[in-house]
C-alpha atoms as a PDB file:
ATOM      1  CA  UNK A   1      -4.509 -25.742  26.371  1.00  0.00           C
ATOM      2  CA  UNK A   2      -2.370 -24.172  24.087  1.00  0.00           C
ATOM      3  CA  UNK A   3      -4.739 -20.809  22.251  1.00  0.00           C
ATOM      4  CA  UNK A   4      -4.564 -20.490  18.287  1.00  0.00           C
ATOM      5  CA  UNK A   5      -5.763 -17.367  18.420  1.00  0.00           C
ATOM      6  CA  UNK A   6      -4.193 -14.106  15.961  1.00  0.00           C
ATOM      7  CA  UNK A   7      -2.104 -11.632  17.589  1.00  0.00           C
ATOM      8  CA  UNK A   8      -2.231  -8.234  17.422  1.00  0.00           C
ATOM      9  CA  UNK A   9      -0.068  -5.672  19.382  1.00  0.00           C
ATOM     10  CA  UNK A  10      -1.532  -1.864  19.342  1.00  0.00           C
ATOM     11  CA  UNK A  11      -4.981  -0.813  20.427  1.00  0.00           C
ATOM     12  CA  UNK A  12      -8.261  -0.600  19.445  1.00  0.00           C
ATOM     13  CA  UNK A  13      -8.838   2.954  19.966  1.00  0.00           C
ATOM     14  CA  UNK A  14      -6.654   3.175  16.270  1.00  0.00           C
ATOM     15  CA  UNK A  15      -9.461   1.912  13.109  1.00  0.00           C
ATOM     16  CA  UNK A  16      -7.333   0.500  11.800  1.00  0.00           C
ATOM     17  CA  UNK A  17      -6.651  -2.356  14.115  1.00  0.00           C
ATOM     18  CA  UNK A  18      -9.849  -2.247  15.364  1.00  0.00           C
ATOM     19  CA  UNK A  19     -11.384  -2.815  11.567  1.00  0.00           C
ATOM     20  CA  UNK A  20      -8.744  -5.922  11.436  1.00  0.00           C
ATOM     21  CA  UNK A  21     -10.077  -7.317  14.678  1.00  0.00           C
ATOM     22  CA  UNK A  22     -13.721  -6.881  14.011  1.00  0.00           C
ATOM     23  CA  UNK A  23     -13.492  -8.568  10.523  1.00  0.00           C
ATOM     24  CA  UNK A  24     -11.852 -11.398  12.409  1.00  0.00           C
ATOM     25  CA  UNK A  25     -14.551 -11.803  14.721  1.00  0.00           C
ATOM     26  CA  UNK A  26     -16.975 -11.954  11.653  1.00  0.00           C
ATOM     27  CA  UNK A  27     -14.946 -15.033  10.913  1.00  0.00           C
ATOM     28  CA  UNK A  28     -14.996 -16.370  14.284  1.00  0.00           C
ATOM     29  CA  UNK A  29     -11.923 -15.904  15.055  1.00  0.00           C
ATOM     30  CA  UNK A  30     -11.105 -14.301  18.262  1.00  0.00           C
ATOM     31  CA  UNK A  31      -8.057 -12.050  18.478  1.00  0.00           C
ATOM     32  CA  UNK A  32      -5.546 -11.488  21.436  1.00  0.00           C
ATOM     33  CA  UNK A  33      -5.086  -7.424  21.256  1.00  0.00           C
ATOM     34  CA  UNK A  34      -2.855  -5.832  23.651  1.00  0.00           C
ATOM     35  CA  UNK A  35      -0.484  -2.859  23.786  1.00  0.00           C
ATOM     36  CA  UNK A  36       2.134  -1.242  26.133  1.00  0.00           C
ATOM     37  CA  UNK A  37      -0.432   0.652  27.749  1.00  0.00           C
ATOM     38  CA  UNK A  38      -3.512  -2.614  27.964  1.00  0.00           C
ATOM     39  CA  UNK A  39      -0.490  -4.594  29.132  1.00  0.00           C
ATOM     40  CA  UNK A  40      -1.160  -3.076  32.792  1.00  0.00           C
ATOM     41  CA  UNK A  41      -5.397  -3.959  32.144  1.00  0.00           C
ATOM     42  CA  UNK A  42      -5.034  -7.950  31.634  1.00  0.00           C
ATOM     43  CA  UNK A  43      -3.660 -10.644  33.009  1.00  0.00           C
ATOM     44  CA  UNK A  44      -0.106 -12.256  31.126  1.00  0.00           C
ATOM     45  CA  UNK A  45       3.254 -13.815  31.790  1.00  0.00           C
ATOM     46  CA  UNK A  46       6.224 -14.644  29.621  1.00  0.00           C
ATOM     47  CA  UNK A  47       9.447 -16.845  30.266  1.00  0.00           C
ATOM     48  CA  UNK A  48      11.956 -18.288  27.759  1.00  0.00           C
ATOM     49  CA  UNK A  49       9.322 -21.068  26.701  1.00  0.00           C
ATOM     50  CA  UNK A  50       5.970 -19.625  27.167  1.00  0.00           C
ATOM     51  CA  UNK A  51       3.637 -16.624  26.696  1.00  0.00           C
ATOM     52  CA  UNK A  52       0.411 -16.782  28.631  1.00  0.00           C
ATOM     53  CA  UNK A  53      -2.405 -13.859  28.189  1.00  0.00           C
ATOM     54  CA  UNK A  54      -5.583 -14.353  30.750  1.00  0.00           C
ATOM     55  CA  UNK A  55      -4.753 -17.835  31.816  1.00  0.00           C
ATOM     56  CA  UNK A  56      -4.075 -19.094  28.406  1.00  0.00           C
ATOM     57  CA  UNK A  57      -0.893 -20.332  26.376  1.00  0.00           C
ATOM     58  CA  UNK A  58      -0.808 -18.238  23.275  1.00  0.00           C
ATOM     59  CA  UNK A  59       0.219 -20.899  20.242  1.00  0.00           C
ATOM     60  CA  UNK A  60       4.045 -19.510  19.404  1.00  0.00           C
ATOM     61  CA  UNK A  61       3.620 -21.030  15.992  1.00  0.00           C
ATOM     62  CA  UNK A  62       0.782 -18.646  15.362  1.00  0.00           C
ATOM     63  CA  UNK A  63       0.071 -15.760  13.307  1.00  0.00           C
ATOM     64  CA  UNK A  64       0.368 -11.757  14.162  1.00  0.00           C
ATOM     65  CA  UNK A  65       0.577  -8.588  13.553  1.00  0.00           C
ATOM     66  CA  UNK A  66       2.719  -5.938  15.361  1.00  0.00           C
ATOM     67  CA  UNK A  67       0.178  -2.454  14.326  1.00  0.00           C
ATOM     68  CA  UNK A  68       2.606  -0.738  16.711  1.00  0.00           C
ATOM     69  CA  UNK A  69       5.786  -2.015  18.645  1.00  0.00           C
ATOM     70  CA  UNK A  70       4.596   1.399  21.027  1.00  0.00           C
ATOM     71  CA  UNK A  71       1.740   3.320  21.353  1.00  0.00           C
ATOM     72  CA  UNK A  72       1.303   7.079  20.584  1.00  0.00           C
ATOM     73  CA  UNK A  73       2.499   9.290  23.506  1.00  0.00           C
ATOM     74  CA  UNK A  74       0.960  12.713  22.213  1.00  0.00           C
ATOM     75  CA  UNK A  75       0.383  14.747  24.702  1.00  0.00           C
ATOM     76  CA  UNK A  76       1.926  12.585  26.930  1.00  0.00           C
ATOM     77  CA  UNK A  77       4.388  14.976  28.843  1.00  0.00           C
ATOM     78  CA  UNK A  78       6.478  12.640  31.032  1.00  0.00           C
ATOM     79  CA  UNK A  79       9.511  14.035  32.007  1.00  0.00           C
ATOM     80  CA  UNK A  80      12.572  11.723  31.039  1.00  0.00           C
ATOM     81  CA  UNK A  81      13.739  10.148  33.842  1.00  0.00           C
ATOM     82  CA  UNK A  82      10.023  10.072  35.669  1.00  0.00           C
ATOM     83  CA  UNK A  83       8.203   7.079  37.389  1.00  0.00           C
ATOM     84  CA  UNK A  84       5.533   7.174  34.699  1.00  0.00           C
ATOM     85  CA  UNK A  85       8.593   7.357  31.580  1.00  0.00           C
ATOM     86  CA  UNK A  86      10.489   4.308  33.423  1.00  0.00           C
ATOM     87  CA  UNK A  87       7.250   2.726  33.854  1.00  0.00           C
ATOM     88  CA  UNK A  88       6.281   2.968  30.351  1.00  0.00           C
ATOM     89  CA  UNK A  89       9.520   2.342  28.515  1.00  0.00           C
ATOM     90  CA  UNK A  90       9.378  -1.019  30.579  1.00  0.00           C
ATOM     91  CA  UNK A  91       6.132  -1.542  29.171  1.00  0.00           C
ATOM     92  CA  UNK A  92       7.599  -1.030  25.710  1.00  0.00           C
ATOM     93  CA  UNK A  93      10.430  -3.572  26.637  1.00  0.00           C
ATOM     94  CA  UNK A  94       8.531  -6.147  26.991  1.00  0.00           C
ATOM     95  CA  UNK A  95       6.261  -5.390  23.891  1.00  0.00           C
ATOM     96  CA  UNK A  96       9.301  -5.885  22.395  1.00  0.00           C
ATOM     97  CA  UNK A  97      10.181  -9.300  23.883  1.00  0.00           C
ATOM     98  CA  UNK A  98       6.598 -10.659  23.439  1.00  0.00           C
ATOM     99  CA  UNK A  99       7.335  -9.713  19.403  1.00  0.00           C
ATOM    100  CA  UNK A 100      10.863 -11.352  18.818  1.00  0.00           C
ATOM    101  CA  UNK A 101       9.141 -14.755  21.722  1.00  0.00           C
ATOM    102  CA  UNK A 102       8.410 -18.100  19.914  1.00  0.00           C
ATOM    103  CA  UNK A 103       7.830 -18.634  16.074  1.00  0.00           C
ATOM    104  CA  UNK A 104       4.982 -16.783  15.195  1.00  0.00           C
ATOM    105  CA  UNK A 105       4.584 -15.746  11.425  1.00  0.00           C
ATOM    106  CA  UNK A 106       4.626 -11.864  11.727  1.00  0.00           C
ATOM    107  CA  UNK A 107       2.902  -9.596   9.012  1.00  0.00           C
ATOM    108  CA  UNK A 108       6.132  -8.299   9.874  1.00  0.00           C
ATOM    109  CA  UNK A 109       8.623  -8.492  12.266  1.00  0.00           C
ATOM    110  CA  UNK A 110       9.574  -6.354  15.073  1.00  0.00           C
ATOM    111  CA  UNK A 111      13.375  -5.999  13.801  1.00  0.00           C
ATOM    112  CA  UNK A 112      12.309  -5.704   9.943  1.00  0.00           C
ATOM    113  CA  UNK A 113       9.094  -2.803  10.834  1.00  0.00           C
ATOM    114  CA  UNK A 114      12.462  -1.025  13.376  1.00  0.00           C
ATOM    115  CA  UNK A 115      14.641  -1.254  10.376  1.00  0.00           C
ATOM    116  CA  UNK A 116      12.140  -0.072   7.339  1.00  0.00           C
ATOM    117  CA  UNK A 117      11.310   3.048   9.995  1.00  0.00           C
ATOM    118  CA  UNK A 118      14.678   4.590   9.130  1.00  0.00           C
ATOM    119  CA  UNK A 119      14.152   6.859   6.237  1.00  0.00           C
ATOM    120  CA  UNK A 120      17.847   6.960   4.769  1.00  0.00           C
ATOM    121  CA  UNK A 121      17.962   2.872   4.738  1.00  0.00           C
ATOM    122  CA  UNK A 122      15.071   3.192   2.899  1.00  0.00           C
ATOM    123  CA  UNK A 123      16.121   5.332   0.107  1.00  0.00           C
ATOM    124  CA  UNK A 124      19.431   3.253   0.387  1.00  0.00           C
ATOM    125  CA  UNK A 125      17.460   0.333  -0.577  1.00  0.00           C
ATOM    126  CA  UNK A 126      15.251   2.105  -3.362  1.00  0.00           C
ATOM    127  CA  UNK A 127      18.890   2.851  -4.842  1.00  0.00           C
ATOM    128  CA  UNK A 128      19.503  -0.422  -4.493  1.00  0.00           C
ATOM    129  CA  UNK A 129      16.777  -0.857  -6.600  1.00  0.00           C
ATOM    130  CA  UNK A 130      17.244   1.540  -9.154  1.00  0.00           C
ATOM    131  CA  UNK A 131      13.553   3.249  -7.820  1.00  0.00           C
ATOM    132  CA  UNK A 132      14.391   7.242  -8.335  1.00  0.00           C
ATOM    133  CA  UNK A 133      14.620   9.277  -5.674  1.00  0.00           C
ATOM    134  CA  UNK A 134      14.777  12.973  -4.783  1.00  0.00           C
ATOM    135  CA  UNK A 135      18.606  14.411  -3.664  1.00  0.00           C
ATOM    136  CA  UNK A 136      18.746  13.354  -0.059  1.00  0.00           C
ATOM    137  CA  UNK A 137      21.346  14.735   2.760  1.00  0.00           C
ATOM    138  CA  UNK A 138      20.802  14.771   6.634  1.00  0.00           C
ATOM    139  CA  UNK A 139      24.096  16.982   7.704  1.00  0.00           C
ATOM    140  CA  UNK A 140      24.747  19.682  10.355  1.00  0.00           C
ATOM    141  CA  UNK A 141      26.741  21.994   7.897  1.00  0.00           C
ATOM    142  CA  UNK A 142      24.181  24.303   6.179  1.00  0.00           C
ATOM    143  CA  UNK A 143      26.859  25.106   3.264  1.00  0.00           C
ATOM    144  CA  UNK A 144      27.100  20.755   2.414  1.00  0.00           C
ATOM    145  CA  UNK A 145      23.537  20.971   2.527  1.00  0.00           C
ATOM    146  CA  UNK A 146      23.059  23.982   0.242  1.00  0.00           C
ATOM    147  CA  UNK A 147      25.896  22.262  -2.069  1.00  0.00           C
ATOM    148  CA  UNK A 148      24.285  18.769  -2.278  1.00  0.00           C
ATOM    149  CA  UNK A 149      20.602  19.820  -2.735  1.00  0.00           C
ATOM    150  CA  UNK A 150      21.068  23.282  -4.208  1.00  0.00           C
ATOM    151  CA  UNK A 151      18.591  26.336  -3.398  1.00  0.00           C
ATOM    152  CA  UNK A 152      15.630  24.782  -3.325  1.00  0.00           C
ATOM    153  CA  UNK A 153      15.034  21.930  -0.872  1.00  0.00           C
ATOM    154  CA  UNK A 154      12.515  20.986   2.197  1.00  0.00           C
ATOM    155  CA  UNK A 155      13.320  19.499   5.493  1.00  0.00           C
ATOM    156  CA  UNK A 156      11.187  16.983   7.143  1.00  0.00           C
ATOM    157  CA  UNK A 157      11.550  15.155  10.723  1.00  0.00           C
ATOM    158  CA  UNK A 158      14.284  12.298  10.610  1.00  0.00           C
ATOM    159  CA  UNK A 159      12.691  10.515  13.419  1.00  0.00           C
ATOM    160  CA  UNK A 160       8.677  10.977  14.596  1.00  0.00           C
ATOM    161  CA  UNK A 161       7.810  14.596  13.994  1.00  0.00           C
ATOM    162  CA  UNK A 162       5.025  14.619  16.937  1.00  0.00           C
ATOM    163  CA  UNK A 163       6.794  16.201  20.334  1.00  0.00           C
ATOM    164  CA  UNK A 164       5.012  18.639  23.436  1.00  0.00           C
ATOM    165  CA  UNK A 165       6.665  22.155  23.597  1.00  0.00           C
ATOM    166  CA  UNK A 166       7.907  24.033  26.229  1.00  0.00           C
ATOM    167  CA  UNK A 167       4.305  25.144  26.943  1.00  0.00           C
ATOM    168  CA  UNK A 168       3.108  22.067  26.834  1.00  0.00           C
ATOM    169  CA  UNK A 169       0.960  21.614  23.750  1.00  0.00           C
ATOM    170  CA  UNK A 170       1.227  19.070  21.240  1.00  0.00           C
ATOM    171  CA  UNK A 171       2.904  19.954  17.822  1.00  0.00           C
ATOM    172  CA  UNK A 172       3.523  18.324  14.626  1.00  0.00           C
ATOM    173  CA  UNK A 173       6.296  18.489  12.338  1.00  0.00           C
ATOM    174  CA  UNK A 174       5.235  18.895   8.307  1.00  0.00           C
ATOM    175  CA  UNK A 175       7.802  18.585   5.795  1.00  0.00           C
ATOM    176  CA  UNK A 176       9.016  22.306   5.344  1.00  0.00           C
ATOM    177  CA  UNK A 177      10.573  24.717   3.276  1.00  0.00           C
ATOM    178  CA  UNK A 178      14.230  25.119   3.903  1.00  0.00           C
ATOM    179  CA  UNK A 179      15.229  28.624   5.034  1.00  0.00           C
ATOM    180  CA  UNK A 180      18.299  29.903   6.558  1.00  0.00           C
ATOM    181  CA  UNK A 181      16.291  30.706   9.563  1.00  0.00           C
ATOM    182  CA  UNK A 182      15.038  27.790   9.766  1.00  0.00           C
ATOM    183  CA  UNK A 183      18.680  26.146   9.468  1.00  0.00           C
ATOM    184  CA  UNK A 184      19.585  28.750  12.501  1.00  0.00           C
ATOM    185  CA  UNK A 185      16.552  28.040  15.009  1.00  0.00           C
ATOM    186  CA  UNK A 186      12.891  26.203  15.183  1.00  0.00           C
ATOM    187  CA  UNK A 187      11.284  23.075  15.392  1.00  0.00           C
ATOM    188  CA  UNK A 188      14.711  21.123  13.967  1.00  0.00           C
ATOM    189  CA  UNK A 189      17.535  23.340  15.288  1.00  0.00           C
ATOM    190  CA  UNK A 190      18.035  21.167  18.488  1.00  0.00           C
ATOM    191  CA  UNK A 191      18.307  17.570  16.192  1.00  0.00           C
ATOM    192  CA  UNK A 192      19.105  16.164  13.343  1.00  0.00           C
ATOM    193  CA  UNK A 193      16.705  16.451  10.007  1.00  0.00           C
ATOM    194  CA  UNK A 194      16.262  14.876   6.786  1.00  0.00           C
ATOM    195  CA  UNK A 195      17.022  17.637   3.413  1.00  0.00           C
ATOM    196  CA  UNK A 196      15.800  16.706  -0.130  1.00  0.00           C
ATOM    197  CA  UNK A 197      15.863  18.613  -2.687  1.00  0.00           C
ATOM    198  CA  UNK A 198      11.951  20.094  -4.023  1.00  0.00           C
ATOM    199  CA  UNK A 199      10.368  18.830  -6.866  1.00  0.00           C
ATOM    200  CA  UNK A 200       7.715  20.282  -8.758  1.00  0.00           C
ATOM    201  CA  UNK A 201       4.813  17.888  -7.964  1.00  0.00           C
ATOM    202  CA  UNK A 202       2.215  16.854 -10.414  1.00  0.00           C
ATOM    203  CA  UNK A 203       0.335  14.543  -8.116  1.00  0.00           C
ATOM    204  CA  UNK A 204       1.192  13.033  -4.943  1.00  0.00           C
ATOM    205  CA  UNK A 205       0.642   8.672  -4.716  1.00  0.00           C
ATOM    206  CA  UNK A 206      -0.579   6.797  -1.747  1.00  0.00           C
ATOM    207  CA  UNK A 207       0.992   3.509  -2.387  1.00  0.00           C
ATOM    208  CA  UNK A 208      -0.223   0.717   0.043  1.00  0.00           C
ATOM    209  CA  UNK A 209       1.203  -2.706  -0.341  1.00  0.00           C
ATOM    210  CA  UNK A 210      -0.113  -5.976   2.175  1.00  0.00           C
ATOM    211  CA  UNK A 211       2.002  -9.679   0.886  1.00  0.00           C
ATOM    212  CA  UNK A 212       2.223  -9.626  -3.336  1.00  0.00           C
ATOM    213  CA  UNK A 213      -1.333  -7.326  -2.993  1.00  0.00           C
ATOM    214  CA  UNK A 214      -0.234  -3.077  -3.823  1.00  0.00           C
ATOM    215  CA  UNK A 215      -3.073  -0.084  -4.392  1.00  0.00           C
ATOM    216  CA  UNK A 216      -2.584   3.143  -5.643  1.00  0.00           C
ATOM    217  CA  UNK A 217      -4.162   6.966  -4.935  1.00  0.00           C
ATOM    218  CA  UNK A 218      -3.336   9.613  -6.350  1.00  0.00           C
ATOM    219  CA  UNK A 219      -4.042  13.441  -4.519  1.00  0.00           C
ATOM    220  CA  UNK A 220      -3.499  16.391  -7.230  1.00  0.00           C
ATOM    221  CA  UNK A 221      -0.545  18.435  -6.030  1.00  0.00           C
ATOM    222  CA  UNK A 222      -1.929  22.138  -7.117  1.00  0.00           C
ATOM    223  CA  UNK A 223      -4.805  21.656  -4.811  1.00  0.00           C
ATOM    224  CA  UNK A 224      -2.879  21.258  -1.512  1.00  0.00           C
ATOM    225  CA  UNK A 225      -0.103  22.655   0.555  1.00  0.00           C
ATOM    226  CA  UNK A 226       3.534  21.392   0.323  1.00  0.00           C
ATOM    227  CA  UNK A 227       2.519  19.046   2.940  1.00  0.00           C
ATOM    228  CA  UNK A 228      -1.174  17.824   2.238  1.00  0.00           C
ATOM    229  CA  UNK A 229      -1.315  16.440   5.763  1.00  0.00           C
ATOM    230  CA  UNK A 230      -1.546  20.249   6.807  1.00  0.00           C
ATOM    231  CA  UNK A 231      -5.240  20.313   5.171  1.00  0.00           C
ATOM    232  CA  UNK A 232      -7.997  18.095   6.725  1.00  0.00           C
ATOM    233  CA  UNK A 233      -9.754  18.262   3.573  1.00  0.00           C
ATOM    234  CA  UNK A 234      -7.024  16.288   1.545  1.00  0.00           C
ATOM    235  CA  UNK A 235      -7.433  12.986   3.854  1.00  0.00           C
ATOM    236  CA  UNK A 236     -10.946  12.377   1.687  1.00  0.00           C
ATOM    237  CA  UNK A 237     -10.221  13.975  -1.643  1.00  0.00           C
ATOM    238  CA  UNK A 238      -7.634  10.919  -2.417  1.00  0.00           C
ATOM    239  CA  UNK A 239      -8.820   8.751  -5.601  1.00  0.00           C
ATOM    240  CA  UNK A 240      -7.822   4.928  -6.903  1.00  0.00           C
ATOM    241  CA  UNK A 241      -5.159   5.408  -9.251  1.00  0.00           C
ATOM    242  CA  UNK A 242      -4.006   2.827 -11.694  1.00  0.00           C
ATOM    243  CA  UNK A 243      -0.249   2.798 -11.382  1.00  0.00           C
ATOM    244  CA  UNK A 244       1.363  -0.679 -12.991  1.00  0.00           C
ATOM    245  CA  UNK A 245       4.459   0.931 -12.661  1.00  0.00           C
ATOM    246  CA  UNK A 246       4.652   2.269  -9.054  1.00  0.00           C
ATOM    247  CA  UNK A 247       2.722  -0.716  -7.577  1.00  0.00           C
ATOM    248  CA  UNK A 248       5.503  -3.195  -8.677  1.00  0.00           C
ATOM    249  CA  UNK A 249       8.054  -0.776  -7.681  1.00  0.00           C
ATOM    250  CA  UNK A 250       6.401  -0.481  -4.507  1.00  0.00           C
ATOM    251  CA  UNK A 251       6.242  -4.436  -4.103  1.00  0.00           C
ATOM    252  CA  UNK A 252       9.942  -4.522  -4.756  1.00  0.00           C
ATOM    253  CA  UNK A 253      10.605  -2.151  -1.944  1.00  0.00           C
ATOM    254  CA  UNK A 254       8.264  -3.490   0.767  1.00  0.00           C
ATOM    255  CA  UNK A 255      10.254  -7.286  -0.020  1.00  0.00           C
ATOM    256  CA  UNK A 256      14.000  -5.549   0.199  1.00  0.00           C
ATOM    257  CA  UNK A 257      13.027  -4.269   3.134  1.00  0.00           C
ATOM    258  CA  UNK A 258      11.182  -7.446   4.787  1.00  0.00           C
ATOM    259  CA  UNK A 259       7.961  -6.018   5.175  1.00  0.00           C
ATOM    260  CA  UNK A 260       4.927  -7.775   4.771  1.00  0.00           C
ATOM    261  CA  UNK A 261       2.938  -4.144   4.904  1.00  0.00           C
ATOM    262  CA  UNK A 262       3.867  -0.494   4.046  1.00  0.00           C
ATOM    263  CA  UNK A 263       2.582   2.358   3.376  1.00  0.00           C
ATOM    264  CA  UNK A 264       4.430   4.559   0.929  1.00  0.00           C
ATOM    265  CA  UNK A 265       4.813   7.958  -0.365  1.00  0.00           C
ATOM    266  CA  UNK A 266       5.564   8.281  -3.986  1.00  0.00           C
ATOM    267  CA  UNK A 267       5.949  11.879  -6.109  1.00  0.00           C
ATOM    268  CA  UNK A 268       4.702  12.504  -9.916  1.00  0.00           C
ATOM    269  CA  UNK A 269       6.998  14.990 -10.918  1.00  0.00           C
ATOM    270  CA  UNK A 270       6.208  17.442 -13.807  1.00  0.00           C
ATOM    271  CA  UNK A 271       8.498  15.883 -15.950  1.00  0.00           C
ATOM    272  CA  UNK A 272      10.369  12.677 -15.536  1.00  0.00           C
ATOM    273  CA  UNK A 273       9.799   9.234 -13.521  1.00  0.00           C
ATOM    274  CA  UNK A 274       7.961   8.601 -10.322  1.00  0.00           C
ATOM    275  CA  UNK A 275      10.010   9.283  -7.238  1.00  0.00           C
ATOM    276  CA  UNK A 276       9.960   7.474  -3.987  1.00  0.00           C
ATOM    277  CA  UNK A 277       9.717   9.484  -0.865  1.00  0.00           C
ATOM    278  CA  UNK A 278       9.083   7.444   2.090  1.00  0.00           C
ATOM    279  CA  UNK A 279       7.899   4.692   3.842  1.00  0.00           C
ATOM    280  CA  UNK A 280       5.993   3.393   6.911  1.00  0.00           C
ATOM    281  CA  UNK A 281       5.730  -0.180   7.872  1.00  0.00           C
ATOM    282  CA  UNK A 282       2.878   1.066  10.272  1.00  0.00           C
ATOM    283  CA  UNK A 283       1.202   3.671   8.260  1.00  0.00           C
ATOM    284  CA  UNK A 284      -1.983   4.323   7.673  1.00  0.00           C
ATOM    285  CA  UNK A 285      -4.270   3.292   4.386  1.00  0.00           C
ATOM    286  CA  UNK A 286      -8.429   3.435   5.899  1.00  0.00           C
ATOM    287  CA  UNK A 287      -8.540   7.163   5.041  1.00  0.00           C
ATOM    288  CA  UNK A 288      -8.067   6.032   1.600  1.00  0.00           C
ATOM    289  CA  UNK A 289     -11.062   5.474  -1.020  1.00  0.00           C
ATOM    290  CA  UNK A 290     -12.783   1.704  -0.446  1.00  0.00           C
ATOM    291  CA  UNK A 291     -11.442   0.074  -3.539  1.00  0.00           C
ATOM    292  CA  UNK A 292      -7.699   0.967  -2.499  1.00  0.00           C
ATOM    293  CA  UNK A 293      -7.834   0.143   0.953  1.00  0.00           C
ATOM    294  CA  UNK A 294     -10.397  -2.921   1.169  1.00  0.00           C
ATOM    295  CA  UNK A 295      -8.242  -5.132  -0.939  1.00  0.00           C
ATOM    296  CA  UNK A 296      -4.967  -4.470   1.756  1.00  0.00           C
ATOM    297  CA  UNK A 297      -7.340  -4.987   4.853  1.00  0.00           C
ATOM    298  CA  UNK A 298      -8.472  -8.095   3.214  1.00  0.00           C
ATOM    299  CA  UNK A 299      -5.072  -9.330   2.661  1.00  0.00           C
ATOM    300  CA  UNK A 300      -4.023  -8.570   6.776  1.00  0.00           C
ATOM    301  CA  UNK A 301      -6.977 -10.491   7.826  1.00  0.00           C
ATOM    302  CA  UNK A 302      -6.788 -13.455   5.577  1.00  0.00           C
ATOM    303  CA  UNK A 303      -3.332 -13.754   6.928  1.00  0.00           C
ATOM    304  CA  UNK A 304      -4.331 -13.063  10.365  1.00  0.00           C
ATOM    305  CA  UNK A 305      -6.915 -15.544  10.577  1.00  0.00           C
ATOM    306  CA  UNK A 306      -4.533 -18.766   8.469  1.00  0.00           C
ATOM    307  CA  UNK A 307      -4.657 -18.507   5.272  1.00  0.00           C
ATOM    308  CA  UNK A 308      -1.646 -19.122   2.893  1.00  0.00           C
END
């Protein structure tokens, strides 16, 4: 009997697919959820022509939603090379397989949400667009760096910015001012980083966009840190801001780049146009007020559950 149900590859320890799945039960319509990591919990198979999850044929014409082509491995510690690191990046393999199997409709797909994760093809494809953006360079020569972007510039992680230290304790990554010392040693002196040049912020804008649906939030920029993610606080002082502009902008972006969700980070300078910073097609939106983030849950699950 072939199984109609929805898709959805993370876990539900993350509210965000959990709040997908549950409003998708209140519709009667039971989810498949599994992950790298639940992959070892149930029971599944997958050949050229079939993928089977507790006995059942999952419908490859169905609809999904890859949350997360891997799961978070903070605090994870595996040494490269290890039993448990083979074991999991096998696990991620097949995550991977499972995503690009069949003809499921995608909220997006597992090459598109890969692709949208690098952060120069994304401002590629805002210039593309003729979105602004800040001065970007990611180079290993301190003086091209200090000639591109000038004096005044932060560095942020080109690839995650989550990573265990020698102690062992988890650390994150915030976007950072550049110094020469921090060109010379720290937390990016053994890899590659992304430079942009600082702007003087007015207000930072949350910028979520599900299908042809975009909200807006906007976070005042003289309340926070450089990086607001560095102050608890700012997750709940975020409020719905209309933004025409930047919402059909953002719309523009998340179809150049394939994605049927994003979450974006957009800059209100103190003089001169909106500037695009960054996107995730796997960020996160449910911190955000109710009447920015209901209408882009809403969206995922009518999707989810078969509507056009």
């Amino acid at each position: 009997m072939t199984d109609q149900r929805p898709l959805l590859v993370g876990n539900e320890s993350d509210a965000h697919l959990r709040t997908v799945a549950r409003r998708l039960r209140e519709r009667d319509v039971e989810p498949v959820v599994f992950d790298a990591d639940s992959l070892a919990e149930i029971g599944y198979s997958l050949s050229p022509h079939e993928f089977v999850v507790d006995g059942e044929v999952i419908a490859d014409e169905g609809r999904a939603w890859l949350r997360r082509a891997a799961p978070n491995r903070w605090g994870s510690g595996d040494r490269v090379g290890s039993v448990a690191d083979v074991s999991f990046r096998a696990r991620v393999r097949l995550v991977a397989a499972i995503a690009r199997h069949g003809k499921r409709q995608w909220v997006t797909t597992i090459d598109a949400l890969q692709a949208a994760e690098d952060r120069i093809h994304q401002l590629a494809a805002a210039c593309r667009l003729g979105i602004e953006t800040p001065p970007t360079i990611v180079s290993a020569d301190p003086a091209q760096i200090q000639r591109t972007l000038g004096g005044d510039a932060v560095i942020k992680p080109l690839a995650t910015g989550a990573f265990i230290n020698a102690e062992g304790e988890p650390h994150a990554v915030l976007t950072t001012p550049l110094t020469t010392d921090v060109l010379a040693s720290g937390d990016f002196g053994a890899a590659p980083f992304v430079a942009q040049k600082r702007i003087s912020v007015r207000q930072h804008l949350r910028v979520v966009t599900a299908g042809s649906v975009a909200t807006a939030a906007a976070l005042e920029a003289d309340r926070w840190p450089l990086d607001w993610r560095a102050a608890d606080d700012a997750h709940h002082s975020w409020r719905r801001h209309e933004e025409p502009y930047v919402e059909a902008q953002a719309l523009r972006l998340a179809t150049e780049l394939c994605v049927g969700f994003s979450s974006q980070d957009w800059l209100v300078p103190e003089s001169g146009p909106p500037l695009f910073i960054d996107l995730n097609p796997a960020g996160q939106w449910m911190f955000l007020p109710p009447d920015v983030a209901d209408p882009i849950t809403e969206h995922i699950v009518n999707f989810l559950s078969g509507q056009p």
